[in-house]
Structures are given as C-alpha cells and as structure tokens.
C-alpha atoms as a PDB file:
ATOM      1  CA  UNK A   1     111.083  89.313  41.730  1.00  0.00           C
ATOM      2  CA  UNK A   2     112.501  90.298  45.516  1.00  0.00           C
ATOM      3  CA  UNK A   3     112.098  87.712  48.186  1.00  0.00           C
ATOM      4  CA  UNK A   4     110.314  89.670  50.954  1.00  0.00           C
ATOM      5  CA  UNK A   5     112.752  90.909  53.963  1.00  0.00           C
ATOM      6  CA  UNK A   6     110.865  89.584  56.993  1.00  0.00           C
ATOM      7  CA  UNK A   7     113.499  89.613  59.071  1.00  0.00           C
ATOM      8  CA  UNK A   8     113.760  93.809  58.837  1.00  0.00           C
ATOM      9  CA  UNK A   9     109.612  93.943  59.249  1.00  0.00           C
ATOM     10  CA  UNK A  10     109.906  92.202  62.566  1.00  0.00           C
ATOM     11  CA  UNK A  11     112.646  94.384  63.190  1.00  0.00           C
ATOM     12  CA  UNK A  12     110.085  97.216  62.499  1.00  0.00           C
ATOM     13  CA  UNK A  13     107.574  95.727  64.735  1.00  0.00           C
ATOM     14  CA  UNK A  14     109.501  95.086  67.317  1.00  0.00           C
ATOM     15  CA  UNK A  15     110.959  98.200  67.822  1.00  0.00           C
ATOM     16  CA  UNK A  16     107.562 100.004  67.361  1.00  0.00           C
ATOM     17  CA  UNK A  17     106.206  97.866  70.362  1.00  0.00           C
ATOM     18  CA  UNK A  18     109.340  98.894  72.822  1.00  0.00           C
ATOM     19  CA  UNK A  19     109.038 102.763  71.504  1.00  0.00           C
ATOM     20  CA  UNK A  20     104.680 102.548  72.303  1.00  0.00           C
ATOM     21  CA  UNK A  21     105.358 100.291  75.568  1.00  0.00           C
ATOM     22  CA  UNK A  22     107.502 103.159  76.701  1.00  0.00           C
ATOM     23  CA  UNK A  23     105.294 105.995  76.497  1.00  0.00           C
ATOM     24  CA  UNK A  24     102.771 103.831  78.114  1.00  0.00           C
ATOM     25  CA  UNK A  25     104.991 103.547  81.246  1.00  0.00           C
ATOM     26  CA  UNK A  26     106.051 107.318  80.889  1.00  0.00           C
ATOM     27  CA  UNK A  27     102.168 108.244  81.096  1.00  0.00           C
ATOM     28  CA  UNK A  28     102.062 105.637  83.806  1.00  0.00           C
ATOM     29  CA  UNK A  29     104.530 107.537  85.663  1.00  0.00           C
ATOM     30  CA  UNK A  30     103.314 110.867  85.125  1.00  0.00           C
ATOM     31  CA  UNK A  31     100.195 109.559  86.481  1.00  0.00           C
ATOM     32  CA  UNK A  32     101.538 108.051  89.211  1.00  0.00           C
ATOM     33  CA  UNK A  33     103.172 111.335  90.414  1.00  0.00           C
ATOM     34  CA  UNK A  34     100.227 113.216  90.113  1.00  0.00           C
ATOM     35  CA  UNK A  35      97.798 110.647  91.839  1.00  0.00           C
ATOM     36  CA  UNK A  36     100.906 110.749  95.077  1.00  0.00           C
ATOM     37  CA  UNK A  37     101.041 114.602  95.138  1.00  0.00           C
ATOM     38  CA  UNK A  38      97.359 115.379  95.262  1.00  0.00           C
ATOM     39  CA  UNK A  39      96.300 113.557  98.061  1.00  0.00           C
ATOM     40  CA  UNK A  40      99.668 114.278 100.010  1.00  0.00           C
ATOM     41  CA  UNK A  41      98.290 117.604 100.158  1.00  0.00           C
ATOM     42  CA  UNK A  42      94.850 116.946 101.266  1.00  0.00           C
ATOM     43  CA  UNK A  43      96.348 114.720 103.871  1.00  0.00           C
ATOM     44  CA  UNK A  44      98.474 117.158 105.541  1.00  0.00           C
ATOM     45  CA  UNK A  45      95.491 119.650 106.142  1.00  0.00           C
ATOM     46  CA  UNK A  46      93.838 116.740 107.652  1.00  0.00           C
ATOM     47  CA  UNK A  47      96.783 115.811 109.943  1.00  0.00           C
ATOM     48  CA  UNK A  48      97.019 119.324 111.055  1.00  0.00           C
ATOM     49  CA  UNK A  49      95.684 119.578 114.622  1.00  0.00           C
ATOM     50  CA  UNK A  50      92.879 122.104 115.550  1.00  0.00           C
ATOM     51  CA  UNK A  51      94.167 122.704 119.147  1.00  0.00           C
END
C-alpha cells in the first residue's frame, strides 16, 4: 500500500492558486487600461474650447 504524497498535492495546489491569481491580475490590468483610455478620450473633447 503507498503512503499518500501530500506534500506534492499541496505543491499542486499551490502552484494552481499563483498560476489562477495571475490571470486574475492580468484581466485586472487589461481592464484597467481600457477603463483609463476610454474616458481619456471623452475628456479631451470636453477640454477642447469652443472659442
């Protein structure tokens, strides 16, 4: 009978947490960027004067 190897399913788990948190941030990011450019835009039609 094999002892279980907890130590490598932690291992496992662990590293499937860092890989998941990490496309979290990525989307994060991409969101981020999107959100700034957008309005950025809109603002600088708004700044324009009329005169």
């Amino acid at each position: 009978m094999f002892k279980p190897n907890y130590s490598f399913e932690k291992r496992q788990k662990e590293l499937a947490k860092k890989k998941k948190k990490e496309e979290k941030r990525l989307r994060k990011l991409e969101k981020q960027k999107k959100s700034i450019e957008e309005p950025v835009g809109e603002e600088d039609k708004e700044s324009l004067p009329e005169g």
